[in-house]
N, C-alpha and C. Protein backbone atom coordinates (compact mmCIF):
# COMPACT_ATOMS: atom_id res chain seq x y z
N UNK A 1 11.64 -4.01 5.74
CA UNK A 1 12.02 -2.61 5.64
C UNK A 1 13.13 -2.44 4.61
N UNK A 2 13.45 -1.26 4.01
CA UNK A 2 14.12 -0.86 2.99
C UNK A 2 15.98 -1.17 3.78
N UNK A 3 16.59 -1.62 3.29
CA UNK A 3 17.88 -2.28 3.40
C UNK A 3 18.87 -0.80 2.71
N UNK A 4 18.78 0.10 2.27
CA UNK A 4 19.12 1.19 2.16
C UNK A 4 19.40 1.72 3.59
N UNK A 5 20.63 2.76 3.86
CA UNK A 5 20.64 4.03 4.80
C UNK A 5 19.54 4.67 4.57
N UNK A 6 19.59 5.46 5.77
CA UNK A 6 18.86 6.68 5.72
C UNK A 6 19.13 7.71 4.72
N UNK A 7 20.46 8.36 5.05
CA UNK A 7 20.84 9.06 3.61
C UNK A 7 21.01 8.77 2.43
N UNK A 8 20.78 7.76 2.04
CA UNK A 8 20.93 6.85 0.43
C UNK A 8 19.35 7.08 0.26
N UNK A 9 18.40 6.86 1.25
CA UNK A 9 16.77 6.99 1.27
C UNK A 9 16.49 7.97 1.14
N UNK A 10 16.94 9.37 1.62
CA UNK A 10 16.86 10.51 1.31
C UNK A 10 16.96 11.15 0.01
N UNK A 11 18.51 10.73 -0.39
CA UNK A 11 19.07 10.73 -1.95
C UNK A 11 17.66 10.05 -2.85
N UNK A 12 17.34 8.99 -2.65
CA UNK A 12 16.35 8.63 -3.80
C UNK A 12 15.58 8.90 -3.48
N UNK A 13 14.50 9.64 -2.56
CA UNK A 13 13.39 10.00 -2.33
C UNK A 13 13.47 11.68 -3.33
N UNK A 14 14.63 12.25 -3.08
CA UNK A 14 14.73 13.36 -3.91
C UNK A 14 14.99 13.28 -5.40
N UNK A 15 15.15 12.09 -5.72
CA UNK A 15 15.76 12.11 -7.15
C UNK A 15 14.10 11.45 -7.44
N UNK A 16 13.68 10.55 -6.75
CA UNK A 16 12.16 10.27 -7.28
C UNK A 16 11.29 11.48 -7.44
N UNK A 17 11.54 12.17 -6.54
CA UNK A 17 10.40 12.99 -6.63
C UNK A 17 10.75 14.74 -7.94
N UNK A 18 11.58 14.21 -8.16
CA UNK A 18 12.29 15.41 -9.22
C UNK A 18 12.09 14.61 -10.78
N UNK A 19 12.23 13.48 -10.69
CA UNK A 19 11.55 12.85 -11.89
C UNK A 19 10.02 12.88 -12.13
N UNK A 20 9.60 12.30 -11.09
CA UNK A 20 7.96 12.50 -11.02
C UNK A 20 7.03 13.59 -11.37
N UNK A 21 7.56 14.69 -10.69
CA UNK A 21 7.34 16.08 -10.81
C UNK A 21 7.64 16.63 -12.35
N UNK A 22 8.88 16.42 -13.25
CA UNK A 22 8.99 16.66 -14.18
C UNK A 22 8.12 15.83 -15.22
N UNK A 23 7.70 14.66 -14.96
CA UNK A 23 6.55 14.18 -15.44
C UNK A 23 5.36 14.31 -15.49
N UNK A 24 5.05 14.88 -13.96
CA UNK A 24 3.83 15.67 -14.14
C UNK A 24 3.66 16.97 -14.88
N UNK A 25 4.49 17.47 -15.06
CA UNK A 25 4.43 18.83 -15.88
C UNK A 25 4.38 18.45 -17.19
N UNK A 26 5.23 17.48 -17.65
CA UNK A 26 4.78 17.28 -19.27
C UNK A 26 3.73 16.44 -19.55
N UNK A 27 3.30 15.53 -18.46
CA UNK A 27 1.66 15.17 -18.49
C UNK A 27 0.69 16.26 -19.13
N UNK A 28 1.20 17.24 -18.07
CA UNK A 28 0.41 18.41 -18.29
C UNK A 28 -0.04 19.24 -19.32
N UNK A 29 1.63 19.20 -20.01
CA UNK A 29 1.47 19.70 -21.46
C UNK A 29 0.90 18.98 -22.27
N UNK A 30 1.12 18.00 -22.27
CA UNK A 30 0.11 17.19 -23.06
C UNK A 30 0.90 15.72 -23.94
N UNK A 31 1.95 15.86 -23.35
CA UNK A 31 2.69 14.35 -23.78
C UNK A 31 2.40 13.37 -22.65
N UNK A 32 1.50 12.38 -23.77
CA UNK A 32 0.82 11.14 -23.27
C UNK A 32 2.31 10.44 -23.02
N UNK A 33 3.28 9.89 -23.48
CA UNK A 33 4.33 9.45 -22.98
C UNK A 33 4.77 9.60 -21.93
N UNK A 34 4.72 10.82 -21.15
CA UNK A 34 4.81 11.22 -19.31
C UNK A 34 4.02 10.68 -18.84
N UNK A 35 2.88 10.60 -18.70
CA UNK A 35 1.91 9.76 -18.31
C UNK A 35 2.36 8.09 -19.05
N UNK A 36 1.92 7.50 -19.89
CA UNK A 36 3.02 5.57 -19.56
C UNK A 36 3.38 5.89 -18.61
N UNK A 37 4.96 6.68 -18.86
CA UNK A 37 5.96 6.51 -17.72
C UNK A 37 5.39 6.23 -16.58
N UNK A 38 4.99 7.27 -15.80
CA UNK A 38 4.37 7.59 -14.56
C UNK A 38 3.53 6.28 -14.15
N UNK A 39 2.34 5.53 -15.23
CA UNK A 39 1.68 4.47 -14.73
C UNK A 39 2.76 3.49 -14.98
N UNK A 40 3.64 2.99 -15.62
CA UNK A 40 4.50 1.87 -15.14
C UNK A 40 5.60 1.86 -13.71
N UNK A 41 5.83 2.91 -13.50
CA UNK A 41 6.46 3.15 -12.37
C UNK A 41 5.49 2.81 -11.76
N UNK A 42 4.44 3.48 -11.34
CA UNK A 42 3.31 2.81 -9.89
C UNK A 42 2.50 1.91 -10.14
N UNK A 43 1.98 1.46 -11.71
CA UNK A 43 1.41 0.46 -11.76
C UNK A 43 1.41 -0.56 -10.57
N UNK A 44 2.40 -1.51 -10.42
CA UNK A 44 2.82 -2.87 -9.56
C UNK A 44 1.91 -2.04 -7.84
N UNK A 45 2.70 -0.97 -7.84
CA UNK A 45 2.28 0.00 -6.28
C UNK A 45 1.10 -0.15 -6.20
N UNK A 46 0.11 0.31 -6.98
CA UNK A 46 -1.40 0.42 -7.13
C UNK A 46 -1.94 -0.56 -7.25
N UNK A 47 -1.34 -1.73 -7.81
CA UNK A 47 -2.53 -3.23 -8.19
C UNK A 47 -2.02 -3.93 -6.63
N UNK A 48 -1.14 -3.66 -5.95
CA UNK A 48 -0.55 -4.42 -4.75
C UNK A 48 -1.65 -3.98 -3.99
N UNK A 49 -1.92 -2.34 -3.75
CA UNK A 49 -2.77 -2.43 -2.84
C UNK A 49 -4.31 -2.58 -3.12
N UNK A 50 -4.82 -2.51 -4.67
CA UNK A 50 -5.84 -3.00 -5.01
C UNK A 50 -5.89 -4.42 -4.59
N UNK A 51 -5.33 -5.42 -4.51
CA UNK A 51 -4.76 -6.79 -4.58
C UNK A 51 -5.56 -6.97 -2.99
N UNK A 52 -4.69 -6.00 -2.28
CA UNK A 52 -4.88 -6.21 -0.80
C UNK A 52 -6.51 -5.85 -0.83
N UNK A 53 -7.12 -5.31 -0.83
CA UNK A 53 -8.78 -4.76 -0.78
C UNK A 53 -9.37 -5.57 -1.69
N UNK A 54 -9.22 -5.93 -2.72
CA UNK A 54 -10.22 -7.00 -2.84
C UNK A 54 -9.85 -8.52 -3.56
N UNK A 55 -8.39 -9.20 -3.13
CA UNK A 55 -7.83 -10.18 -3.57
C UNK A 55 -8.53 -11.05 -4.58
N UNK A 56 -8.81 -10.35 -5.60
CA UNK A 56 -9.10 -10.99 -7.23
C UNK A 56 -8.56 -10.10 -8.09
N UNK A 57 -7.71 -10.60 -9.12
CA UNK A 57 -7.36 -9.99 -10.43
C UNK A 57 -8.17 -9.33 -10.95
N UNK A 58 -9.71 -9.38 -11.40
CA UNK A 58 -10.79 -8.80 -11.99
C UNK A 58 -11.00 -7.67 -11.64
N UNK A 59 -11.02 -7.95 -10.33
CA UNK A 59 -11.41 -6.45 -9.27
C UNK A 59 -10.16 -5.66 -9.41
N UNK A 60 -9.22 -6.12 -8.96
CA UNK A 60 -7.62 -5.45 -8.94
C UNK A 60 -7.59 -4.35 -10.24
N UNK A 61 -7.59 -5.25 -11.12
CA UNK A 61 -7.60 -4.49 -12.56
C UNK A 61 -8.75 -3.72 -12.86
N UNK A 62 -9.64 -3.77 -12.39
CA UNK A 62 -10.84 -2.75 -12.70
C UNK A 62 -10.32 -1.20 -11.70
N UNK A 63 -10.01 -1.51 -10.62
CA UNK A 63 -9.20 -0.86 -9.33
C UNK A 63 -8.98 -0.08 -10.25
N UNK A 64 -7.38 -0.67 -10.77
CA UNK A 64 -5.89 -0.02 -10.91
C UNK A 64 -6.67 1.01 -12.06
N UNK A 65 -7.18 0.24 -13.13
CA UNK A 65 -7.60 1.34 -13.75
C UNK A 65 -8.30 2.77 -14.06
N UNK A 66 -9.32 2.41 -13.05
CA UNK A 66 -10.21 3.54 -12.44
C UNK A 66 -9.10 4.23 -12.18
N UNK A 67 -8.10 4.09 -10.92
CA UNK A 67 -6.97 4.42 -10.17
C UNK A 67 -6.34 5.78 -11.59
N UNK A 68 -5.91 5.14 -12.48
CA UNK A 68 -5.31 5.77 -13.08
C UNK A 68 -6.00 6.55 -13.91
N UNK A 69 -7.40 6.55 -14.51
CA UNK A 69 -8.51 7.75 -15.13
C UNK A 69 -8.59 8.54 -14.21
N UNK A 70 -8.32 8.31 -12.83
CA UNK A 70 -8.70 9.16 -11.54
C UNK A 70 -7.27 10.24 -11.84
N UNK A 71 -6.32 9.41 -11.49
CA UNK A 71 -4.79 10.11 -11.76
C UNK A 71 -5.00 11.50 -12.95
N UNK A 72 -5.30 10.66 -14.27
CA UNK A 72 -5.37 11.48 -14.82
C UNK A 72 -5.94 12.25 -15.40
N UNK A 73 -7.61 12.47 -14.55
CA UNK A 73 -8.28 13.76 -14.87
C UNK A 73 -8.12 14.60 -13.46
N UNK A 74 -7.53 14.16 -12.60
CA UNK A 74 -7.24 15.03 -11.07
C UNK A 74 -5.63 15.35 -10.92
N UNK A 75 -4.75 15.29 -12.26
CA UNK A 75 -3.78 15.40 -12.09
C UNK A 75 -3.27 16.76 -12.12
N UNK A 76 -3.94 17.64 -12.16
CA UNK A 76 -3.98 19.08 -12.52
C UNK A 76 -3.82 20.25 -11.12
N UNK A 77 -4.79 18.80 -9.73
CA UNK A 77 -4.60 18.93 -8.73
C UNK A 77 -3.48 19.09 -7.92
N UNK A 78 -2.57 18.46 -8.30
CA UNK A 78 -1.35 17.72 -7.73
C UNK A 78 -0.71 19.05 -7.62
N UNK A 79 -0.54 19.47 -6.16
CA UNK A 79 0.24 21.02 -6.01
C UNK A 79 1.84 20.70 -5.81
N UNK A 80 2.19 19.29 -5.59
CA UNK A 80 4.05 19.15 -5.02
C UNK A 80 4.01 19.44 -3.68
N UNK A 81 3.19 19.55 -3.20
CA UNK A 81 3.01 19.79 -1.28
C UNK A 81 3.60 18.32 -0.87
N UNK A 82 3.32 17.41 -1.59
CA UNK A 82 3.85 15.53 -1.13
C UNK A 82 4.72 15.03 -1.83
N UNK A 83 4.95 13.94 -1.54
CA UNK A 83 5.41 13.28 -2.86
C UNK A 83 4.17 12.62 -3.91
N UNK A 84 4.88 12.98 -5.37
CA UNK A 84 3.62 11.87 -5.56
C UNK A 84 3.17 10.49 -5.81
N UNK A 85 4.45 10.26 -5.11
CA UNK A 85 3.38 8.53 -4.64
C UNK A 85 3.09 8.89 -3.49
N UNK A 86 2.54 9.80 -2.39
CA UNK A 86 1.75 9.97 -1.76
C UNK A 86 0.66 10.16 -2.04
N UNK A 87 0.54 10.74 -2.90
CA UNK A 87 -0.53 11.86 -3.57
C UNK A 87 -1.39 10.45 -4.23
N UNK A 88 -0.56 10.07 -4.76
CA UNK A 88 -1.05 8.92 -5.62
C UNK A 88 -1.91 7.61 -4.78
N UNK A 89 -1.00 7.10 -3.71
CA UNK A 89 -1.67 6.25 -3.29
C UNK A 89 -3.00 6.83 -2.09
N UNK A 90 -2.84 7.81 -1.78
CA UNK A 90 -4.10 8.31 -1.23
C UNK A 90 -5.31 8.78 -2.43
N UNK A 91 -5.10 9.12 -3.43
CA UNK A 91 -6.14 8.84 -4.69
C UNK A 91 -6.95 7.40 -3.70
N UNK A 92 -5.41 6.12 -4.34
CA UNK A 92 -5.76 5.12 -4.26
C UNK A 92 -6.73 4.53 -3.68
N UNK A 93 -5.66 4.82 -2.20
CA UNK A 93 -6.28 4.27 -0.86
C UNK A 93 -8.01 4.76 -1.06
N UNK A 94 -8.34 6.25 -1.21
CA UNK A 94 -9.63 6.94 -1.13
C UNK A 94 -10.93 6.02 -2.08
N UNK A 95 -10.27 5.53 -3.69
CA UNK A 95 -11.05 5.01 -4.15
C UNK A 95 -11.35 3.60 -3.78
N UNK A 96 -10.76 3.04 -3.21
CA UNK A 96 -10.62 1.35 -2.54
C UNK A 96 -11.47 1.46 -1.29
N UNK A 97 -11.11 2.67 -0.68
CA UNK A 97 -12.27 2.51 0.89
C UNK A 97 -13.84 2.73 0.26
N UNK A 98 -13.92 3.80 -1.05
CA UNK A 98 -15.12 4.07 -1.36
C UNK A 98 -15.55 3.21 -1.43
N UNK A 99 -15.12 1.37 -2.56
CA UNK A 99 -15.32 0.60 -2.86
C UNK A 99 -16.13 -0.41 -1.68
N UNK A 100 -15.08 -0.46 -1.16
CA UNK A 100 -15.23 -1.48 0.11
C UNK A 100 -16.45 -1.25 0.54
N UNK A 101 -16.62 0.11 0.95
CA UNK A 101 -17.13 0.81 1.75
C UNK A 101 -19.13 0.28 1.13
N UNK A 102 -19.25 0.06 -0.24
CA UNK A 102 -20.07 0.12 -0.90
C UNK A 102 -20.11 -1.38 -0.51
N UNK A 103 -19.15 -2.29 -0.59
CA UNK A 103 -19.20 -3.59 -0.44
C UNK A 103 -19.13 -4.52 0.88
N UNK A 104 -18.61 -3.13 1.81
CA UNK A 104 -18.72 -3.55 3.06
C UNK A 104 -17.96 -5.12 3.62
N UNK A 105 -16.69 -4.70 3.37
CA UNK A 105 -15.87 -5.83 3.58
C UNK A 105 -14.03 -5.24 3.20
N UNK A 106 -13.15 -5.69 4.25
CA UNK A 106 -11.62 -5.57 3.78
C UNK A 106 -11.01 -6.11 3.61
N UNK A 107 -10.20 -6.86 2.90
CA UNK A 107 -9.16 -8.00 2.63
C UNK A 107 -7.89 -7.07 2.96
N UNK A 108 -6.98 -7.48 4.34
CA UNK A 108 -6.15 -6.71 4.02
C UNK A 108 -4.88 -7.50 3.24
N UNK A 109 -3.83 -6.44 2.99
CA UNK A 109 -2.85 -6.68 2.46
C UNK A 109 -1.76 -7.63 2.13
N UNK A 110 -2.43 -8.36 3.01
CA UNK A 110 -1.18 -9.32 3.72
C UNK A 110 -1.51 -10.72 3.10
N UNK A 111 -2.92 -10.68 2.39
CA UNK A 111 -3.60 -11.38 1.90
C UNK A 111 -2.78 -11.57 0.12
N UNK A 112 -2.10 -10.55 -0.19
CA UNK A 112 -1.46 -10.55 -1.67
C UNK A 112 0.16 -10.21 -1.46
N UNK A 113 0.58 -10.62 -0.42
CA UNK A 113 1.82 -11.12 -0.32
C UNK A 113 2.38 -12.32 -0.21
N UNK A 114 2.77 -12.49 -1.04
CA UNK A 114 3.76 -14.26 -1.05
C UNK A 114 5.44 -13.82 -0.67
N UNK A 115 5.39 -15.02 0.17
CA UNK A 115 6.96 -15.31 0.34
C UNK A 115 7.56 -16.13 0.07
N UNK A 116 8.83 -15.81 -0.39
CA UNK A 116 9.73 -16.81 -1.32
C UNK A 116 9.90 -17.99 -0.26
N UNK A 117 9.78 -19.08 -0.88
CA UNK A 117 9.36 -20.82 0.14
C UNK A 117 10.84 -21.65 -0.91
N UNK A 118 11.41 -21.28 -2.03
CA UNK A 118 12.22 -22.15 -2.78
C UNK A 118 13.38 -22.82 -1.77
N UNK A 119 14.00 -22.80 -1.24
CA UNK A 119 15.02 -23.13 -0.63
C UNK A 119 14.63 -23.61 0.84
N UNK A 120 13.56 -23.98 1.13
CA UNK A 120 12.81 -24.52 2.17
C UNK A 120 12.56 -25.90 1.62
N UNK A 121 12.78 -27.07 2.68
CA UNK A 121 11.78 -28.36 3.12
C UNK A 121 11.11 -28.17 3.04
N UNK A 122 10.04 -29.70 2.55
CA UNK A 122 9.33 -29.77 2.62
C UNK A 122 8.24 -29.41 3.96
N UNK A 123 8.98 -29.76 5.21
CA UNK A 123 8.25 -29.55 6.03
C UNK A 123 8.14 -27.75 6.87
N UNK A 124 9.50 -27.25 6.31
CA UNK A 124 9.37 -25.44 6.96
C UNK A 124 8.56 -25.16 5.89
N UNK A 125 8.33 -25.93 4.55
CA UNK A 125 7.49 -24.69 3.29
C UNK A 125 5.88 -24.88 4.46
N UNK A 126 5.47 -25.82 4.94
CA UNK A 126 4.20 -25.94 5.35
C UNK A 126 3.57 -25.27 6.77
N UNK A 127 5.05 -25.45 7.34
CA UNK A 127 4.97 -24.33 9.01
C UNK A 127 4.93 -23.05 8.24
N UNK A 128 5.51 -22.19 6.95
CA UNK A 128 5.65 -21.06 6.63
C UNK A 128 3.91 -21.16 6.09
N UNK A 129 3.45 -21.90 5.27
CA UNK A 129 2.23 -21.86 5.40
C UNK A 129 1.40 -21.91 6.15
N UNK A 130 1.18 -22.22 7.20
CA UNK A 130 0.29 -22.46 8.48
C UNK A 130 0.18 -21.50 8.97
N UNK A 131 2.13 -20.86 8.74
CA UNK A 131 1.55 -19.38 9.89
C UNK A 131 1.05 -18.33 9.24
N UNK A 132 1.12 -18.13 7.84
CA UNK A 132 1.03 -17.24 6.98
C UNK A 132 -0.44 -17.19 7.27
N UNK A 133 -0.96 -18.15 6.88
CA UNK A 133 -2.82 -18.50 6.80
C UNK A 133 -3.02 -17.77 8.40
N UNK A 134 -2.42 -18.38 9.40
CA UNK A 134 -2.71 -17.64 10.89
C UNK A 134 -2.73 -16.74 10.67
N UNK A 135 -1.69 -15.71 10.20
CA UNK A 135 -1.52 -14.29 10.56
C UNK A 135 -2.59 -13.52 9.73
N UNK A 136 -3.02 -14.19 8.72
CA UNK A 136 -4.27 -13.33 7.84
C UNK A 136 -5.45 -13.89 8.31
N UNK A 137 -5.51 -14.88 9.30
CA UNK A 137 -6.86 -14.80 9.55
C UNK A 137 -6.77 -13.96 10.79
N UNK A 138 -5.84 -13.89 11.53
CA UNK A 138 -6.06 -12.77 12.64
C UNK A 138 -5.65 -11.18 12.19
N UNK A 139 -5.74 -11.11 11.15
CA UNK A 139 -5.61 -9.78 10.59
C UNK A 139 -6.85 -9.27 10.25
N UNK A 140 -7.82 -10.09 9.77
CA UNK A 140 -9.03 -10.11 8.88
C UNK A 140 -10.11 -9.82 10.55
N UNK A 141 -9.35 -10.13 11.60
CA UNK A 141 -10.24 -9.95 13.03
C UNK A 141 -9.50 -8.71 13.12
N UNK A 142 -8.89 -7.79 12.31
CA UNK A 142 -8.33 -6.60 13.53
C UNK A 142 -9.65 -5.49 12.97
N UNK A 143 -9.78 -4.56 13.43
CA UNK A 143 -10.70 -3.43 13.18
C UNK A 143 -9.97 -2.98 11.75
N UNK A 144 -10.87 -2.67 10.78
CA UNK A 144 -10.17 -1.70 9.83
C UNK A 144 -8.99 -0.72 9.66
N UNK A 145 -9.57 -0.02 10.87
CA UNK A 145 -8.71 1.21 11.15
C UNK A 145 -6.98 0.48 11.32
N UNK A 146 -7.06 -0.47 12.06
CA UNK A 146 -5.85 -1.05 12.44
C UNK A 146 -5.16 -1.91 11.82
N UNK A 147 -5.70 -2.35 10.42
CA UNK A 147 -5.47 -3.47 9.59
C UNK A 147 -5.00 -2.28 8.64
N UNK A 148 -5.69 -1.41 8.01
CA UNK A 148 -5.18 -0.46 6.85
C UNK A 148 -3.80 0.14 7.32
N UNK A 149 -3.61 0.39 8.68
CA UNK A 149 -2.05 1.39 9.27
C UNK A 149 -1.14 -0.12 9.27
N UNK A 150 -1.37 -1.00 9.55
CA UNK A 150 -0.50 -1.96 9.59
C UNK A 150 -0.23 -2.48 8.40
N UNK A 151 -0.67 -2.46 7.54
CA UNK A 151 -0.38 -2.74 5.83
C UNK A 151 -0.12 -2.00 5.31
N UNK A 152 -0.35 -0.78 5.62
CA UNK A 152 0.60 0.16 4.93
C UNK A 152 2.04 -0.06 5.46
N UNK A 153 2.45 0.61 6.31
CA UNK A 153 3.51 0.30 7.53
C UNK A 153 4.16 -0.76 7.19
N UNK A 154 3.81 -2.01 7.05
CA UNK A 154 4.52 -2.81 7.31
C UNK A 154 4.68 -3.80 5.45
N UNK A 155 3.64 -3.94 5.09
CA UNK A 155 3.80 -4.58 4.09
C UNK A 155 4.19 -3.23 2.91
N UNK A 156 3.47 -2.28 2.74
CA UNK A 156 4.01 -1.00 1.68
C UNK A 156 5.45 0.10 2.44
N UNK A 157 5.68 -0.44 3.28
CA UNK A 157 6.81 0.15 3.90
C UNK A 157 7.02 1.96 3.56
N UNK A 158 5.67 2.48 3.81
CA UNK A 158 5.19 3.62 4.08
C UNK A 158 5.27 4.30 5.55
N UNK A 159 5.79 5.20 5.83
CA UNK A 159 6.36 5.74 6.99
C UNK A 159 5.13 6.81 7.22
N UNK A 160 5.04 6.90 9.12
CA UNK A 160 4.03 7.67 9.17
C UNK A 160 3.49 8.61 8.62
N UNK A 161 4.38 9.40 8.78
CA UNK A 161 4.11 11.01 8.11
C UNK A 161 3.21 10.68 6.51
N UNK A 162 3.52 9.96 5.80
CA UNK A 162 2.62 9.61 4.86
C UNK A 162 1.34 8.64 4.62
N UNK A 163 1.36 8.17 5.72
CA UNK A 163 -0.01 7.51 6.15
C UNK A 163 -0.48 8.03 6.20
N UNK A 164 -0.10 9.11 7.35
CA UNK A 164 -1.07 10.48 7.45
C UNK A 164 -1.64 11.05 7.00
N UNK A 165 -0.78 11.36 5.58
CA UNK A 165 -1.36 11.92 4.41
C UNK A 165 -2.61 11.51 3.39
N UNK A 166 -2.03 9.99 3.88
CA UNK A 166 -3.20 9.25 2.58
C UNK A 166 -4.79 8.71 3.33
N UNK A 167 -4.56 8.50 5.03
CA UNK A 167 -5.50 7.82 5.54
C UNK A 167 -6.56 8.93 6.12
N UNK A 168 -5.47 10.27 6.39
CA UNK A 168 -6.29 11.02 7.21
C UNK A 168 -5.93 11.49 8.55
N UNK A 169 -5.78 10.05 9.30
CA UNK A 169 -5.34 9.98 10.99
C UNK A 169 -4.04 10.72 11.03
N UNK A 170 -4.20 11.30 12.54
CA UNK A 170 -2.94 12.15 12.62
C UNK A 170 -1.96 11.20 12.90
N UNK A 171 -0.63 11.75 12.90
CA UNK A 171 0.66 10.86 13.07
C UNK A 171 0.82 9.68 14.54
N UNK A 172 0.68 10.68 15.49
CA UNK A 172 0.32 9.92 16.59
C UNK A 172 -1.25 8.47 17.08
N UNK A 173 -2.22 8.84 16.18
CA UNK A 173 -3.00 8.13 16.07
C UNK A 173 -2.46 6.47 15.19
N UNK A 174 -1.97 6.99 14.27
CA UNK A 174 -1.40 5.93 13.17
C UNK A 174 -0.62 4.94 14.22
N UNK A 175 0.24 5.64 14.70
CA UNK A 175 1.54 4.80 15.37
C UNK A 175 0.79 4.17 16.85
N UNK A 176 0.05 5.09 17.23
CA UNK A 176 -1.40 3.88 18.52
C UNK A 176 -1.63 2.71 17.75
N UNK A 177 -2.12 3.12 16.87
CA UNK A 177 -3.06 1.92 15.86
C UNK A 177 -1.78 1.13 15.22
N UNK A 178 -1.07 0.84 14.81
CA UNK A 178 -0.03 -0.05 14.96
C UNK A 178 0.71 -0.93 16.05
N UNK A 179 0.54 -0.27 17.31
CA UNK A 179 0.88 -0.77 18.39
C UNK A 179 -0.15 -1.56 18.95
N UNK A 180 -1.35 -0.99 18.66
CA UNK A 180 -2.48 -1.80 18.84
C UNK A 180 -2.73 -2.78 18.33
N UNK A 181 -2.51 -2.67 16.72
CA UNK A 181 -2.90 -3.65 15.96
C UNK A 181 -1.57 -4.71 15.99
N UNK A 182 -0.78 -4.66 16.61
CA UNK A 182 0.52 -5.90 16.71
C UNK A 182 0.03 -6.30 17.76
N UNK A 183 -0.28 -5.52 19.19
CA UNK A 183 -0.39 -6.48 20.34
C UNK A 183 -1.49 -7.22 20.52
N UNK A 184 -2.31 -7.16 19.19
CA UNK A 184 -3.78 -7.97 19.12
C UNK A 184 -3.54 -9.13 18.42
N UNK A 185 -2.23 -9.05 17.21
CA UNK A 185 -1.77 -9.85 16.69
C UNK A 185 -1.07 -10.93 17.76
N UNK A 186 0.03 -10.34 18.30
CA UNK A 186 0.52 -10.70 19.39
C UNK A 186 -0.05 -11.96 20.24
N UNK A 187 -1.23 -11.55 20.77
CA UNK A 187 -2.58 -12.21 21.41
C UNK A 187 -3.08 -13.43 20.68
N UNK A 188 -3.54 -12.99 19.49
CA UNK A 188 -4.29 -14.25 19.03
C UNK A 188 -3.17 -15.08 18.28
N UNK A 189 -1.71 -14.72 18.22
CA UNK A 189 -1.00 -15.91 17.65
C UNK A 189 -0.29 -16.75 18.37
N UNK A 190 -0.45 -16.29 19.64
CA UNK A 190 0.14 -16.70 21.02
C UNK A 190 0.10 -18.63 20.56
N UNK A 191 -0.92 -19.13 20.68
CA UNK A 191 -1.27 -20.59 20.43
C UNK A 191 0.00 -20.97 19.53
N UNK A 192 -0.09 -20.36 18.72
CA UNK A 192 0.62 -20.85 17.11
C UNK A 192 1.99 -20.69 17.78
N UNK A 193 2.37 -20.18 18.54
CA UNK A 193 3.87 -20.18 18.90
C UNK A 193 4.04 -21.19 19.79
């Protein structure tokens, strides 16, 4: 989770979204330079969760890119009702389920996260591996529904109210399906502990 206050989180959530916004407007006008901007800021955001849905570079980058022709012929859409990296990663999220959906399969997220192992033994770098491999193969058993709220949530450190936004499910549904999807985790890592 974000190591920031709350009110320091607030402060930059407003200063992000007052930059963003002013970028979308000169997108609009027609300086391609607002747009760079805008894709290097979310670039990393967008290939992370491409990364997570179909863990190959090839795919990732075919993703991200679509991702961003999408951005910017639907950017006209974008009313400021969200933020837009809400806006944005529900694009995302929408074109990745289409994908899947066609391919019928989810890699979740947790699958394109590495953790820093440098300052570890030899023997904790291999327990940090063992469990890592555990926890994504009992992730890869949770239902969709419960694997996508928990990777958002937890690995994109996306707060309900914007899950909401991008997945669909109402607020209270999201936060079931997180509780659900830990105490299933919970369950099958039981052994490993």
């Amino acid at each position: 989770m974000d190591a920031l206050p709350p009110s320091l989180r607030n402060f930059e959530r407003i200063i992000n979204q007052k930059r963003d916004s002013a970028l979308v407007k000169s997108t609009l006008a027609g300086d391609e330079a607002s747009f760079s901007k805008l894709m290097s800021l979310y670039k990393n955001k967008v290939k992370a969760l491409g990364m997570g849905f179909f863990k190959n570079e090839a795919d990732t980058e075919d993703f991200t890119q679509e991702v961003f022709l999408k951005v910017y012929t639907k950017l006209s859409t974008f009313r400021g009702d969200s933020l837009f990296s809400t806006w944005l990663t529900r694009l995302a999220y929408n074109i990745a389920i289409n994908s899947i959906q066609r391919r019928k399969e989810f890699c979740s997220l947790a699958e394109s996260t590495e953790l820093e192992a440098k300052d570890l033994n030899p023997e904790e770098q291999e327990i940090r591996k063992l469990t890592k491999e555990a926890v994504r193969e009992a992730i890869k058993e949770l239902e969709d529904r419960y694997a996508v709220c928990l990777d958002l949530y937890f690995f994109h450190d996306i707060q309900y109210s914007q899950i909401s936004e991008i997945t669909g499910f109402p607020e209270n549904t999201i936060k079931s399906h997180i509780f659900r999807a830990k105490k299933i985790l919970k369950e099958k890592l039981k052994e490993l502990v």
